[in-house]
C-alpha atoms as a PDB file:
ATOM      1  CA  UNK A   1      81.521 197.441 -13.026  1.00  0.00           C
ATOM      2  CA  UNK A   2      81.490 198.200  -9.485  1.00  0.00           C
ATOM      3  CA  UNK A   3      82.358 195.814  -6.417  1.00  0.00           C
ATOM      4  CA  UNK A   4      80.759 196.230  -3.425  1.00  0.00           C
ATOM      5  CA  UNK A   5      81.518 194.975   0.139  1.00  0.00           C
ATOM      6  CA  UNK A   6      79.514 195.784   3.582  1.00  0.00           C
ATOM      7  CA  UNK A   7      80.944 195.379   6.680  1.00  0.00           C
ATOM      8  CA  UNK A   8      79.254 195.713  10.049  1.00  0.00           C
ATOM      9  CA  UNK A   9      80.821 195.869  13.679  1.00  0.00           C
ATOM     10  CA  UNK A  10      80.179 196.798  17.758  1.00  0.00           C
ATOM     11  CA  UNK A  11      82.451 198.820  19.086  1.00  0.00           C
ATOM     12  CA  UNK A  12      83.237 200.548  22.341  1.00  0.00           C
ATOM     13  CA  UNK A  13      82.879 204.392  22.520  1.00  0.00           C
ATOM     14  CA  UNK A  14      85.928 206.784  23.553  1.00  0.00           C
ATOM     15  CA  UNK A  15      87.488 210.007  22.967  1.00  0.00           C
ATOM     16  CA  UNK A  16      90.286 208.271  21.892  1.00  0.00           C
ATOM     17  CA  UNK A  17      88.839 206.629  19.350  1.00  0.00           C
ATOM     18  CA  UNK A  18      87.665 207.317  15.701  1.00  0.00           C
ATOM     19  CA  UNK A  19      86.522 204.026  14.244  1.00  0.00           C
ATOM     20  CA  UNK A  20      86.039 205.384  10.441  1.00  0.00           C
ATOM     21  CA  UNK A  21      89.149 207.202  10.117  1.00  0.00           C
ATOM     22  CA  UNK A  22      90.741 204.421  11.766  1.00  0.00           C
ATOM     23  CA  UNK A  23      89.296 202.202   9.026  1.00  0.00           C
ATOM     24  CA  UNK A  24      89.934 204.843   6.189  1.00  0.00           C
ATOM     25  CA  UNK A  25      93.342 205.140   6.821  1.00  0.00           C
ATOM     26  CA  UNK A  26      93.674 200.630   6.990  1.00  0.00           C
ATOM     27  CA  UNK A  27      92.041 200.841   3.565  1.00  0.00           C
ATOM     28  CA  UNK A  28      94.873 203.521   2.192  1.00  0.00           C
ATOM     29  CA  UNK A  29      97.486 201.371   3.396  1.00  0.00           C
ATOM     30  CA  UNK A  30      96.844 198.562   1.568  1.00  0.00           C
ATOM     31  CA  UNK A  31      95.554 200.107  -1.662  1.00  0.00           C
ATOM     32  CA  UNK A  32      99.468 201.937  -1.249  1.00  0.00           C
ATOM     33  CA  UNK A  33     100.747 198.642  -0.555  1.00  0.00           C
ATOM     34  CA  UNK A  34      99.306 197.235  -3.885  1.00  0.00           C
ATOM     35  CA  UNK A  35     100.254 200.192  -5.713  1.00  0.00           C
ATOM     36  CA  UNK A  36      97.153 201.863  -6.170  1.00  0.00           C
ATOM     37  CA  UNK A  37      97.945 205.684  -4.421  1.00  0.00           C
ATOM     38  CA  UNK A  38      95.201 207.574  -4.016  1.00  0.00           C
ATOM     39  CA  UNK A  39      95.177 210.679  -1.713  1.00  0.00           C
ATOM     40  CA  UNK A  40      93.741 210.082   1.783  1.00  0.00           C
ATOM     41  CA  UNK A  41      90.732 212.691   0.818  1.00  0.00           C
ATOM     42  CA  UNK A  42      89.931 210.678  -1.697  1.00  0.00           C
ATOM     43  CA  UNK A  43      89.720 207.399   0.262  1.00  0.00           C
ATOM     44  CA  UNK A  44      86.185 208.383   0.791  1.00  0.00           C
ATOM     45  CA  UNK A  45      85.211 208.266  -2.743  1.00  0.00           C
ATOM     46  CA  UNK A  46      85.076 204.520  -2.211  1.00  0.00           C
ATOM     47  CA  UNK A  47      84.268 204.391   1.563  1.00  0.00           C
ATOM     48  CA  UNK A  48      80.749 205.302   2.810  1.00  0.00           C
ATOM     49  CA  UNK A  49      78.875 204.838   6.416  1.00  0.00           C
ATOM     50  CA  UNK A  50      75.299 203.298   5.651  1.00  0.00           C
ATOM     51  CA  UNK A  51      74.137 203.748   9.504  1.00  0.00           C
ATOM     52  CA  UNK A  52      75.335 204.357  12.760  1.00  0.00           C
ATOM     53  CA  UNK A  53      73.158 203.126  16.292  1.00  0.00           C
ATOM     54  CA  UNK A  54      74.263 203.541  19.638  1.00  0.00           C
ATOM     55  CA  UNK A  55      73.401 200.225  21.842  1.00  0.00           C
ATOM     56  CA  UNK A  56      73.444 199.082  25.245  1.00  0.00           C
ATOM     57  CA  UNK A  57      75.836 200.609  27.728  1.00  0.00           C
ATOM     58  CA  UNK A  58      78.935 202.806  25.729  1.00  0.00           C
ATOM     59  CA  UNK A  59      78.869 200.032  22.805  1.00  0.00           C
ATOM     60  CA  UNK A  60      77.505 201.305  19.068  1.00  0.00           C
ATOM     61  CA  UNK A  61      77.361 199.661  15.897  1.00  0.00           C
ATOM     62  CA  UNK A  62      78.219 200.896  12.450  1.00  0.00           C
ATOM     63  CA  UNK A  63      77.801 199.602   9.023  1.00  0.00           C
ATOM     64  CA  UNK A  64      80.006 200.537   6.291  1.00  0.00           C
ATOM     65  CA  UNK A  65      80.807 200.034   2.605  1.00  0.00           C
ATOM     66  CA  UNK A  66      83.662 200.137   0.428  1.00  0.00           C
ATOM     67  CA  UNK A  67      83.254 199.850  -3.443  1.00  0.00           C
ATOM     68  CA  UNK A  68      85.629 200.161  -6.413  1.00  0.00           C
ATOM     69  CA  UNK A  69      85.415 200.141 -10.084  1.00  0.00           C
ATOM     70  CA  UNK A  70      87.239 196.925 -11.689  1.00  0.00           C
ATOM     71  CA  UNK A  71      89.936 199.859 -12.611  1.00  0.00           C
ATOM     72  CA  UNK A  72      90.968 200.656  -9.583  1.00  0.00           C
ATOM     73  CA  UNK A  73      90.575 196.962  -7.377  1.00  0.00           C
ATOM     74  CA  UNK A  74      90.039 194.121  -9.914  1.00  0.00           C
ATOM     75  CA  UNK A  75      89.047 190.727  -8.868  1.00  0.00           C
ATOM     76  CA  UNK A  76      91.878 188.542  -8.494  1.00  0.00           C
ATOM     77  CA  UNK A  77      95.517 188.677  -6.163  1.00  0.00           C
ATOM     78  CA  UNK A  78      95.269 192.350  -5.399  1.00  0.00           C
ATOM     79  CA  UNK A  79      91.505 192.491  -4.130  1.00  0.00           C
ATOM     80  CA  UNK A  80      92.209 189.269  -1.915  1.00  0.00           C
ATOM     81  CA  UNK A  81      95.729 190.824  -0.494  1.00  0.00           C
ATOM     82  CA  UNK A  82      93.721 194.382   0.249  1.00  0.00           C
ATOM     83  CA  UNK A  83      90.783 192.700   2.018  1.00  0.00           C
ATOM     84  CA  UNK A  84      92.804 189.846   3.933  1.00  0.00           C
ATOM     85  CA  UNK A  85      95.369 192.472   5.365  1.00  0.00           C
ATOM     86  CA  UNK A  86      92.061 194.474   6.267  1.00  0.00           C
ATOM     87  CA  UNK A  87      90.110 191.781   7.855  1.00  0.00           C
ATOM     88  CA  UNK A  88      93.094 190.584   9.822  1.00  0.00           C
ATOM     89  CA  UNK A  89      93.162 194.527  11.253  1.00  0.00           C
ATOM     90  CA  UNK A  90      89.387 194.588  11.854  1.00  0.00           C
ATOM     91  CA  UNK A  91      89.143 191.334  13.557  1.00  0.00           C
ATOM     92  CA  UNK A  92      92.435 192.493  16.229  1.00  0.00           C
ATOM     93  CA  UNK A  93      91.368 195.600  16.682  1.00  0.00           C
ATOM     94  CA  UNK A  94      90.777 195.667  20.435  1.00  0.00           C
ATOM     95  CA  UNK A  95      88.116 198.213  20.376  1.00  0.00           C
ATOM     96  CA  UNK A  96      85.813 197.132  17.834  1.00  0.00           C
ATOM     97  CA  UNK A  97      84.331 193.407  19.610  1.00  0.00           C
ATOM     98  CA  UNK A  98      82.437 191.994  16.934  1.00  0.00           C
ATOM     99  CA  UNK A  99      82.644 192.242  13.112  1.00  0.00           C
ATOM    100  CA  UNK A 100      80.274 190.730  10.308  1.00  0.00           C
ATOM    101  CA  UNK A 101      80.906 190.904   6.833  1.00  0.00           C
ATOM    102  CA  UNK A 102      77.513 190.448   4.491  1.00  0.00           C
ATOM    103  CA  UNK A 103      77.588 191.356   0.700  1.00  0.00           C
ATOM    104  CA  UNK A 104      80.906 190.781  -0.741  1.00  0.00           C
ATOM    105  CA  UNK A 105      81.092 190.825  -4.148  1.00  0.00           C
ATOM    106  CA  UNK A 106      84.373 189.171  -4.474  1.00  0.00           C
ATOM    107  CA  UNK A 107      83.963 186.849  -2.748  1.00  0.00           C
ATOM    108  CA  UNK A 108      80.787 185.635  -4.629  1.00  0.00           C
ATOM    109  CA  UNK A 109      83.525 186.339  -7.735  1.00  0.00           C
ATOM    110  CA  UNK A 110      85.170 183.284  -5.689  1.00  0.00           C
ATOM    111  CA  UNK A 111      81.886 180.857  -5.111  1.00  0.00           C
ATOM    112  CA  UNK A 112      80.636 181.680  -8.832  1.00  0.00           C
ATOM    113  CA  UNK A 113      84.104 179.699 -10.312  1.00  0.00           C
ATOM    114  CA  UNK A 114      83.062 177.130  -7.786  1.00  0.00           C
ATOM    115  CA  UNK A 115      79.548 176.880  -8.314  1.00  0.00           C
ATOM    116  CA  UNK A 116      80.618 176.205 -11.941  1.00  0.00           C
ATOM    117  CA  UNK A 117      83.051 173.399 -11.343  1.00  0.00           C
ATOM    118  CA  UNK A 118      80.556 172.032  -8.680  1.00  0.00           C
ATOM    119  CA  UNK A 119      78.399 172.004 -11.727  1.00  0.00           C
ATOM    120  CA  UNK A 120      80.189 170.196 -13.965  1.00  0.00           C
ATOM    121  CA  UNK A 121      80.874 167.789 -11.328  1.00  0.00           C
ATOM    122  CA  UNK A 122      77.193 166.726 -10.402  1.00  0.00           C
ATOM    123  CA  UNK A 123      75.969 166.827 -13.823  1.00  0.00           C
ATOM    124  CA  UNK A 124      78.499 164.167 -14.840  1.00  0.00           C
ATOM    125  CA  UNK A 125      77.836 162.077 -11.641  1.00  0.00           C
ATOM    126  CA  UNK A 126      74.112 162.334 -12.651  1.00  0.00           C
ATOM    127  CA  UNK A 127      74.919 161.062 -16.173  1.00  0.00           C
ATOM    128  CA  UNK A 128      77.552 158.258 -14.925  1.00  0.00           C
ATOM    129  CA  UNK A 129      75.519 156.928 -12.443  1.00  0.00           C
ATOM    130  CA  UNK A 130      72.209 157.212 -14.299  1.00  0.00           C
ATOM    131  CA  UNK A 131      73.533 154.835 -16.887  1.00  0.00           C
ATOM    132  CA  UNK A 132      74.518 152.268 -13.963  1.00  0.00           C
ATOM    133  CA  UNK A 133      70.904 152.320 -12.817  1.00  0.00           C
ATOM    134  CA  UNK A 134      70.102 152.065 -16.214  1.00  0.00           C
ATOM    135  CA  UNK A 135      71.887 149.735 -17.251  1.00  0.00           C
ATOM    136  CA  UNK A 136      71.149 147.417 -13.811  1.00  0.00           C
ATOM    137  CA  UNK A 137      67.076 147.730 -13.954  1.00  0.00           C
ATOM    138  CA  UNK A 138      66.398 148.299 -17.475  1.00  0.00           C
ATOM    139  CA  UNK A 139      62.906 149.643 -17.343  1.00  0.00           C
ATOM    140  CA  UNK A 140      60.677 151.985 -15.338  1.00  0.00           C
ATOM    141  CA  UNK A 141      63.187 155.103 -15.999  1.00  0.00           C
ATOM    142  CA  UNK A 142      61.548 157.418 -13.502  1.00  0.00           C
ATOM    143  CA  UNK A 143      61.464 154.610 -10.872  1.00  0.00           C
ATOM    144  CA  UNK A 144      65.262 153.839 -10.940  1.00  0.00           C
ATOM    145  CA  UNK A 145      65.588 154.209  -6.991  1.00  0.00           C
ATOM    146  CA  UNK A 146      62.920 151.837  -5.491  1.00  0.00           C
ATOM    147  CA  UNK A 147      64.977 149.789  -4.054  1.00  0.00           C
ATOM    148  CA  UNK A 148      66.650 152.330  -2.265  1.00  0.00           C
ATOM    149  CA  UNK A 149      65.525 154.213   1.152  1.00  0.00           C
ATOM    150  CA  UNK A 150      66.336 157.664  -0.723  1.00  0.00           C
ATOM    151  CA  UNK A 151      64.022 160.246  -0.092  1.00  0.00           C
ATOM    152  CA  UNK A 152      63.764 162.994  -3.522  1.00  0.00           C
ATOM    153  CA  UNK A 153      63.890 166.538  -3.129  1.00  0.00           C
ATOM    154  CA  UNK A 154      60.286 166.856  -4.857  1.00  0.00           C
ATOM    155  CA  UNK A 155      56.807 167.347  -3.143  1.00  0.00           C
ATOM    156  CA  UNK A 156      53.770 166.622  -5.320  1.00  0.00           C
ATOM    157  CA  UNK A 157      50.940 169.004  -5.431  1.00  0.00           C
ATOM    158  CA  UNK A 158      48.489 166.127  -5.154  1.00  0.00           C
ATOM    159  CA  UNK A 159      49.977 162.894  -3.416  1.00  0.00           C
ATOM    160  CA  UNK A 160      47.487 160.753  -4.895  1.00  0.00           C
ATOM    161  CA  UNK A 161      48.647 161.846  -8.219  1.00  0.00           C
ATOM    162  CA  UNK A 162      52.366 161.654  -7.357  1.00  0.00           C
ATOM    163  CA  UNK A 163      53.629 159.385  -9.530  1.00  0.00           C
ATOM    164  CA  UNK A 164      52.187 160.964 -12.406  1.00  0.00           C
ATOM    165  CA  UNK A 165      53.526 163.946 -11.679  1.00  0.00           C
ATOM    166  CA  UNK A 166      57.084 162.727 -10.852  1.00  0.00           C
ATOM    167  CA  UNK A 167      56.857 161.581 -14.914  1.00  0.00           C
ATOM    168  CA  UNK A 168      55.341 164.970 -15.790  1.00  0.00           C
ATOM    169  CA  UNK A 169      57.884 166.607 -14.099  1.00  0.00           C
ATOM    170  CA  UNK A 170      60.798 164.756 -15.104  1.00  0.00           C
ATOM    171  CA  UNK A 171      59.783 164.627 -18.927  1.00  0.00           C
ATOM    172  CA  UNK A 172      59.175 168.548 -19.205  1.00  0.00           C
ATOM    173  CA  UNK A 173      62.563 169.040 -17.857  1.00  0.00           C
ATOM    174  CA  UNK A 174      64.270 166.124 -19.284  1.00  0.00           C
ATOM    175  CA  UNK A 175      65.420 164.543 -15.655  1.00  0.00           C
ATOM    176  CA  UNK A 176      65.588 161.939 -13.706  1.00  0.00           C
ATOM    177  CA  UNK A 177      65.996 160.769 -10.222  1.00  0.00           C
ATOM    178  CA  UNK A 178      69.313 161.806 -10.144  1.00  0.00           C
ATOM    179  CA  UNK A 179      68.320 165.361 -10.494  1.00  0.00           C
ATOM    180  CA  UNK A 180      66.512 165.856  -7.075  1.00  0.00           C
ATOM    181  CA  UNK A 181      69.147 164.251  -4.704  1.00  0.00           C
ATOM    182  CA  UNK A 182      71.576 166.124  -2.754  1.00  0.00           C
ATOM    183  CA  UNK A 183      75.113 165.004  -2.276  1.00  0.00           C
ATOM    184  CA  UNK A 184      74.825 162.875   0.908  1.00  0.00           C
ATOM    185  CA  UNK A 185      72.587 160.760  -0.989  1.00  0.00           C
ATOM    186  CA  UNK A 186      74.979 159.745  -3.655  1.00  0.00           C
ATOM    187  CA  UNK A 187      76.686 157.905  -0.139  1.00  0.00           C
ATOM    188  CA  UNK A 188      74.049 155.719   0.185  1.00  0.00           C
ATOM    189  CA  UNK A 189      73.806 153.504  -3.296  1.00  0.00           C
ATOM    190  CA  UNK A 190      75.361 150.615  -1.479  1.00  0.00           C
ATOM    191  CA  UNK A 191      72.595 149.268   0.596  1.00  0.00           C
ATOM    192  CA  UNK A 192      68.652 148.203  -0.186  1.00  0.00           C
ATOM    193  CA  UNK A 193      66.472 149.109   1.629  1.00  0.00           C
ATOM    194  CA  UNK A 194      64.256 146.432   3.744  1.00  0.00           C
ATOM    195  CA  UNK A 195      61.342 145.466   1.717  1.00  0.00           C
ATOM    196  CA  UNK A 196      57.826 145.197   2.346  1.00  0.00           C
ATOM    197  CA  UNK A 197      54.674 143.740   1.675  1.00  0.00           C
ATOM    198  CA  UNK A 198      53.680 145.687  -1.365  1.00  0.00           C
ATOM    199  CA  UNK A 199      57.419 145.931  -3.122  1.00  0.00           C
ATOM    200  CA  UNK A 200      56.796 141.763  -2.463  1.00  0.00           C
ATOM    201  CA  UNK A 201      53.738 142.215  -4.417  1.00  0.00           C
ATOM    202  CA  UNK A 202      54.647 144.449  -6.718  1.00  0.00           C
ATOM    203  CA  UNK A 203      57.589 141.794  -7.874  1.00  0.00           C
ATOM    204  CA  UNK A 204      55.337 138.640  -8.048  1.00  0.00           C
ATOM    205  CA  UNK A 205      53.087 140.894 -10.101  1.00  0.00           C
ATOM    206  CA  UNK A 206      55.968 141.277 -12.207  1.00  0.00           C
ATOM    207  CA  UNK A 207      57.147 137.773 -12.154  1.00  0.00           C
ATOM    208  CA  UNK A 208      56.499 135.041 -14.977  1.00  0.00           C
ATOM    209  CA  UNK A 209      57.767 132.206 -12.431  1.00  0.00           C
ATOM    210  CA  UNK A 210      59.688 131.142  -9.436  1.00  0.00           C
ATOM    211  CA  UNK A 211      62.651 131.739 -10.983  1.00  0.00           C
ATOM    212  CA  UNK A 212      62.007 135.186 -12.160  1.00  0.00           C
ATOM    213  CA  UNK A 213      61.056 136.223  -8.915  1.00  0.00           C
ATOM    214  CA  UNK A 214      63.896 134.668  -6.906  1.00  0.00           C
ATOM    215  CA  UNK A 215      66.009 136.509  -9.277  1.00  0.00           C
ATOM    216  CA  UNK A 216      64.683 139.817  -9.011  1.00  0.00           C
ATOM    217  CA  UNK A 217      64.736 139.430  -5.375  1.00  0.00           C
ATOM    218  CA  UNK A 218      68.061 138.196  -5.263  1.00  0.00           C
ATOM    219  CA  UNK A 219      69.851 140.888  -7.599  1.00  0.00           C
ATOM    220  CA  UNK A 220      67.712 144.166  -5.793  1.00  0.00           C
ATOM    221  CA  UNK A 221      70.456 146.627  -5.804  1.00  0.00           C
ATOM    222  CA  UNK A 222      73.310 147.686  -7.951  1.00  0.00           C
ATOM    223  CA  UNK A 223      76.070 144.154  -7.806  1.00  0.00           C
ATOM    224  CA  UNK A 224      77.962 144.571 -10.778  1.00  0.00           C
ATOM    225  CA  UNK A 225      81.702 144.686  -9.460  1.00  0.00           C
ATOM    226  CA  UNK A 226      82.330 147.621 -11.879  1.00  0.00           C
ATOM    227  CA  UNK A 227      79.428 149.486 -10.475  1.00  0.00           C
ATOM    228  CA  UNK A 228      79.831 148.603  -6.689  1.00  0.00           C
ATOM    229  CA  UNK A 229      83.539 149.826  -6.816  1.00  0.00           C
ATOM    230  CA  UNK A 230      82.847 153.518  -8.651  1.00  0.00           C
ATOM    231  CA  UNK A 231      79.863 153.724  -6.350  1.00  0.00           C
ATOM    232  CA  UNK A 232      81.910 153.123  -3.524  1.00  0.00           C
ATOM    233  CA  UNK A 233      84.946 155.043  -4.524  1.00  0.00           C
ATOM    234  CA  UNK A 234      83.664 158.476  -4.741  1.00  0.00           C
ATOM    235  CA  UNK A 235      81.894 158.436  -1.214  1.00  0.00           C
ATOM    236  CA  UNK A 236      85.155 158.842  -0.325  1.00  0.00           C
ATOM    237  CA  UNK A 237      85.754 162.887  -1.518  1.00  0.00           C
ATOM    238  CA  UNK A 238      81.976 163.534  -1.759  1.00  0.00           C
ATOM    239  CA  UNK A 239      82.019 164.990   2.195  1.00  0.00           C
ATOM    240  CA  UNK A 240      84.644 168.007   0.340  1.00  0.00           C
ATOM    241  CA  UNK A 241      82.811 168.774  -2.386  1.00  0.00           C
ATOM    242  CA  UNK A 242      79.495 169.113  -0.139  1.00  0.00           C
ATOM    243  CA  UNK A 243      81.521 171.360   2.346  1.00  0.00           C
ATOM    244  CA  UNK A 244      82.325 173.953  -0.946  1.00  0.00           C
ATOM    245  CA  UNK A 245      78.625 173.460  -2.162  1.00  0.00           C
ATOM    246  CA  UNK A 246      77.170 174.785   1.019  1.00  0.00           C
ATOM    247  CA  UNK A 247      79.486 177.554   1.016  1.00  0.00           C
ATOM    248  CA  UNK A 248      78.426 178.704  -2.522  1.00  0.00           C
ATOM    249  CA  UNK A 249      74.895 177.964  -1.477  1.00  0.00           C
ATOM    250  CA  UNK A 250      74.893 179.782   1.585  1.00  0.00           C
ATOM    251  CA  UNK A 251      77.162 182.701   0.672  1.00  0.00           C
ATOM    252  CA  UNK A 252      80.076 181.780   3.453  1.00  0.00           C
ATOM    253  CA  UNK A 253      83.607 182.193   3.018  1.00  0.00           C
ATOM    254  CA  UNK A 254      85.289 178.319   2.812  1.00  0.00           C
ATOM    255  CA  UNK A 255      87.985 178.115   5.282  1.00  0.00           C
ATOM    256  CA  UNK A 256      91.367 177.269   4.350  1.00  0.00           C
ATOM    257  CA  UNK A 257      91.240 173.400   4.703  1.00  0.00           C
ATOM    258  CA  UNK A 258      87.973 173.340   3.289  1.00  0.00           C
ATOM    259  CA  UNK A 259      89.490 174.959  -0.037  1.00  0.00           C
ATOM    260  CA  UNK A 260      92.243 172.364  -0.205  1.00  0.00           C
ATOM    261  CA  UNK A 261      90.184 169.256   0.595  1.00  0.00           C
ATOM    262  CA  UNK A 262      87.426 170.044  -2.403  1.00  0.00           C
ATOM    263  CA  UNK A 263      90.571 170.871  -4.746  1.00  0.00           C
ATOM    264  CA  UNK A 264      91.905 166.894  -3.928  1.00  0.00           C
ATOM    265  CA  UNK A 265      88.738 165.745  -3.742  1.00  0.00           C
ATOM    266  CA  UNK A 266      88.184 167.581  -7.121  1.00  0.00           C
ATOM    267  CA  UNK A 267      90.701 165.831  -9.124  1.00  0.00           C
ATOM    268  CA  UNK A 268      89.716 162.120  -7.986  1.00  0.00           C
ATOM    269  CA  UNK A 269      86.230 162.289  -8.483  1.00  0.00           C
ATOM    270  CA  UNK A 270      87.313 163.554 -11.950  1.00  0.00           C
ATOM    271  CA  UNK A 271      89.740 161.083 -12.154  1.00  0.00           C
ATOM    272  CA  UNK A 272      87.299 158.624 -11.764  1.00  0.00           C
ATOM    273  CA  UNK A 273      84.638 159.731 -13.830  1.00  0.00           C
ATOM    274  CA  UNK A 274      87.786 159.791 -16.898  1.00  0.00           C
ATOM    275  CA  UNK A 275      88.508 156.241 -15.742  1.00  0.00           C
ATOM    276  CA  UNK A 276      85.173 154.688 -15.908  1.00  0.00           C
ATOM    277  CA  UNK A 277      84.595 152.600 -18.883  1.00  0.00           C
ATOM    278  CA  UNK A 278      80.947 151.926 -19.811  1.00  0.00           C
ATOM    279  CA  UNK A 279      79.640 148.519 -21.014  1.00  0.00           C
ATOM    280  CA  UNK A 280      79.259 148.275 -24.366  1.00  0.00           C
END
């Protein structure tokens, strides 16, 4: 299997200056530093120059690739020491004055075990809280969010026939609600939205008596203690694990903070979810 990685970067034009050899020979010190000698003749065999432009004034841009086999750079310790020690060069190099960095296919190595965990993680929120909504409205299953100003991530072909094919749509796929949020909305469980004349009407149509309805109006919402506390706990870390998502969505490298934050944030919505005991 072969790993690719495609740099791109504006730099200033001299004599002086060879900006692939410069790079070849960064790229043979750190595969020497990780143990991996191969002849500077050879360093080529991984290294190739997809294009070359001159721009404005004495400025051109170049795009270049490196790619090795698993043999010879393997995901893992070595590939990250070999390609922070080169990016650290690249980006201090005084005459190169920008750099980009596009496909990188370690990097997505890095996003895929995230987009995993990140998986796991919103497929058990969806099942937690789905049985709190559940549990809290006990009927209309595809409906569980009407009291709530949440907006789903689903546009009906026909908007008269939206409802219907919300249901459709949700029983092919065996989903809910749950499944067409995005992580900001799991923050916002905690507060009703202001009703209006037809959710009035569609609760007195619902009603048997006074009582009934004062009840259903009264109770709108999740207030089970239980509920209101897990609900209200994991807005707490749900900002970190958003951060990683949109990295993994978006193909960007997670800063160093951001890494650390979704790994605490990791472990106590986890911790949480372990913790939560359901009625029974």
């Amino acid at each position: 299997m072969q790993n690719k990685v495609i740099y791109q970067f504006i730099f200033e034009k001299s004599e002086d200056f060879d900006p692939m050899g410069e790079v070849a020979d960064k790229i043979k010190e750190g595969l020497d530093y990780i143990g991996r000698n191969i002849a500077k003749e050879d360093i080529w065999n991984y290294l190739s120059v997809e294009y070359e432009k001159d721009i404005q004034g004495d400025k051109s841009v170049i795009c270049f690739s490196l790619e090795f086999s698993e043999e010879i750079l393997p995901k893992g310790d070595q590939s990250n020491q070999l390609f922070g020690q080169f990016n650290e060069w690249i980006k201090g190099c005084e005459k190169i004055k920008f750099v980009f960095k596009y496909r990188d296919d370690y990097l997505f190595s890095d996003l895929d075990k995230y987009y995993k965990e990140i998986f796991d993680i919103e497929m058990e929120l969806r099942e937690v809280i789905s049985l709190i909504f559940i549990e809290t409205y006990g009927d209309n299953f595809y409906n569980l969010l009407r009291d709530f100003d949440i907006k789903l991530r689903f546009e009906a072909k026909n908007k008269n026939r939206k409802e219907e094919e919300i249901k459709e749509r949700f029983g092919n796929n065996l989903e809910n609600e749950f499944f067409y949020l995005v992580f900001p909305d799991y923050q916002n469980f905690s507060k009703t939205k202001q009703m209006k004349i037809d959710d009035i009407i569609s609760i007195l149509a619902g009603s048997q008596d006074f009582k009934e309805l004062q009840n259903r109006i009264n109770k709108r919402g999740i207030t089970k203690e239980d509920y209101v506390d897990f609900l209200k706990a994991i807005r707490e870390d749900l900002d970190s694990i958003e951060n990683i998502r949109n990295c993994v969505a978006h193909n960007r490298t997670p800063s160093t903070e951001e890494k650390e934050n979704y790994e605490k944030a990791k472990e106590k919505i986890r911790s949480k979810i372990n913790v939560f005991h359901f009625p029974i």
